[in-house]
Each structure stands twice: as structure tokens, then as C-alpha cells.
C-alpha atoms as a PDB file:
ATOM      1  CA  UNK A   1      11.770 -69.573 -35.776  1.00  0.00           C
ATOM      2  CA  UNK A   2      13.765 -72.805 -35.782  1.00  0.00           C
ATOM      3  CA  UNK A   3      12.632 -75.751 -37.778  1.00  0.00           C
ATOM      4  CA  UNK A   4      14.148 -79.516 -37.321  1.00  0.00           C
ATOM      5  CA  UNK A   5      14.720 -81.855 -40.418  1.00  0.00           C
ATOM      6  CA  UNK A   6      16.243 -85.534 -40.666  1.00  0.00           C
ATOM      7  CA  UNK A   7      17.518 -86.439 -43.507  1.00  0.00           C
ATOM      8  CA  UNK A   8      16.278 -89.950 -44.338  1.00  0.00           C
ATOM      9  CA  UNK A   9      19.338 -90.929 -46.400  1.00  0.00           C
ATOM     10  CA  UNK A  10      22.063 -90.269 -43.875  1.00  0.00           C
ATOM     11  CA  UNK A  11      20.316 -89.680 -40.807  1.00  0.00           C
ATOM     12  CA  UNK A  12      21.614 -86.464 -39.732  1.00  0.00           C
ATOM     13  CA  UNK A  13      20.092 -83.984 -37.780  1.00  0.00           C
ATOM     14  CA  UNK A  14      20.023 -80.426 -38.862  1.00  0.00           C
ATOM     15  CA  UNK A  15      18.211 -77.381 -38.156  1.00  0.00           C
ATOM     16  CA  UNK A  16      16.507 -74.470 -40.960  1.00  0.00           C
ATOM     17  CA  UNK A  17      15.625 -70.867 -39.691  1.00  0.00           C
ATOM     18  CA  UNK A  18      13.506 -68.640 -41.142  1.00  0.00           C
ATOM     19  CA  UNK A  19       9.473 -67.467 -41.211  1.00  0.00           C
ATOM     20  CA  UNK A  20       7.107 -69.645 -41.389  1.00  0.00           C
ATOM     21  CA  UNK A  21       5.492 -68.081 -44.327  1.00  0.00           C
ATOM     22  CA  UNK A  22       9.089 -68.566 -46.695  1.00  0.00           C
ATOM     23  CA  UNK A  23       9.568 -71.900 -45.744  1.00  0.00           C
ATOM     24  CA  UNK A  24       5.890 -73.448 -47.202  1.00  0.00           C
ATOM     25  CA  UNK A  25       7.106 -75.719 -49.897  1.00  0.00           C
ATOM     26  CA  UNK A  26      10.171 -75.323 -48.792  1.00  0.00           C
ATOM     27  CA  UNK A  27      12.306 -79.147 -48.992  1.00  0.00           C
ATOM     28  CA  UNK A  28      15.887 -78.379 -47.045  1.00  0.00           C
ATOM     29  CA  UNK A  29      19.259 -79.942 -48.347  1.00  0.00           C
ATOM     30  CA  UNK A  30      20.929 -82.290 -46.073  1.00  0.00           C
ATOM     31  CA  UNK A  31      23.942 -80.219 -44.982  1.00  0.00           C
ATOM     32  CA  UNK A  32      26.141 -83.314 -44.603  1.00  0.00           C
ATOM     33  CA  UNK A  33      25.092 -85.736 -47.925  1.00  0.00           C
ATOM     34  CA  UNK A  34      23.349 -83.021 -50.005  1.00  0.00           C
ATOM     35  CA  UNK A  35      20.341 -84.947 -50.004  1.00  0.00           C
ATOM     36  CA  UNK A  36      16.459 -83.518 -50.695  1.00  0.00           C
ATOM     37  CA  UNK A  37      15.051 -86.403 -48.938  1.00  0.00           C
ATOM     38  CA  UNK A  38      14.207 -84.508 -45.836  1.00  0.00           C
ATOM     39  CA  UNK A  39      11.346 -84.642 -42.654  1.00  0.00           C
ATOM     40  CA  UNK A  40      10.526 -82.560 -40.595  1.00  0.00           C
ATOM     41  CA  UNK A  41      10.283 -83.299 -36.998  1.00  0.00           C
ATOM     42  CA  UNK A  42       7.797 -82.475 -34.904  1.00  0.00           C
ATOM     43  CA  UNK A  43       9.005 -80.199 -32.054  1.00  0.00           C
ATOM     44  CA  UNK A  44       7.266 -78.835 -28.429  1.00  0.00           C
ATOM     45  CA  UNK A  45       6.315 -75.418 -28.587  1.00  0.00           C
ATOM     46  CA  UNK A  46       7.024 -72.743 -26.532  1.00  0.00           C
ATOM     47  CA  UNK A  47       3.720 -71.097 -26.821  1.00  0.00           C
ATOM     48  CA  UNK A  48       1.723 -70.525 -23.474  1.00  0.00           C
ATOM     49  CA  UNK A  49      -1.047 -69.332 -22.567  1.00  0.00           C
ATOM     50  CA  UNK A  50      -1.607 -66.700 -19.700  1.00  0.00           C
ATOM     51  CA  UNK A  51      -3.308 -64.363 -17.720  1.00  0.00           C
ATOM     52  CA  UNK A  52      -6.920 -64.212 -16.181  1.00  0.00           C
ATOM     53  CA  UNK A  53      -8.949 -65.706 -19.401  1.00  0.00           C
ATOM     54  CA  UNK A  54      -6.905 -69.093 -19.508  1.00  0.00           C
ATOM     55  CA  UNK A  55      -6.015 -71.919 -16.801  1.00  0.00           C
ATOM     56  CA  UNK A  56      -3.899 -74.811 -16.643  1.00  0.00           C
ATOM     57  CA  UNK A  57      -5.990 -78.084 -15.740  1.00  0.00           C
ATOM     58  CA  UNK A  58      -2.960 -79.245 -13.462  1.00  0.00           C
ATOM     59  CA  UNK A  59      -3.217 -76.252 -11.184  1.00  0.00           C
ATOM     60  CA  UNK A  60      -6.960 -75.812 -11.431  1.00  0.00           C
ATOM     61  CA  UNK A  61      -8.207 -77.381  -7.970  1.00  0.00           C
ATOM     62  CA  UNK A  62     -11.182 -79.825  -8.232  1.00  0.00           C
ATOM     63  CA  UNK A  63     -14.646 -78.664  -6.914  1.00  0.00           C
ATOM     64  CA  UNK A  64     -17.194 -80.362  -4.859  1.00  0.00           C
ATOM     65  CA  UNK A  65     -20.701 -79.413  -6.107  1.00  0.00           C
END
């Protein structure tokens, strides 16, 4: 899995990859100022979803009872 940090000193945008699990606690250094001041950014998932027990609300057609 690929996490996203900002460094809030600098700015830049850079990228940690690993398990979930070994990165708890985990605060990244800023590859370009060496900085500890870190984010992380909150990114879409890819997780969907499917087959016959789930539906998506914008393909589920509406019903007249």
C-alpha cells in the first residue's frame, strides 16, 4: 500500500510504502528538507464493493410503490 505525506515545512509531496500495520506511529522524513513535520493526506480508495449482496445507489433504479 501507498501512503501520501506533505511535509509542512517545505511543502513537498512524497509518497511511503509499506503495511499498514508497520507504519502505526510511524512519522516519515521529508525526503527533500529532512524534516519530521509530516501529514498525511487523505487519499480515494480503491476498494469496491461487488457482486449480488451489494448495489450502487447510482445504478439502483427508483421504485414506484
Amino acid at each position: 500500500m501507498e501512503y501520501v505525506y506533505q511535509c509542512k515545512s517545505c511543502g513537498k509531496e512524497f509518497s511511503v510504502s509499506g503495511r499498514f500495520e508497520s507504519l502505526i506511529g510511524l512519522r516519515p522524513e521529508c525526503p527533500e528538507c529532512k524534516s519530521s513535520n509530516v501529514v498525511k493526506k487523505i487519499s480515494a480508495s480503491s476498494f469496491i464493493l461487488k457482486g449480488n449482496d451489494f448495489y450502487s445507489t447510482k445504478d439502483r433504479k427508483e421504485t414506484s410503490e
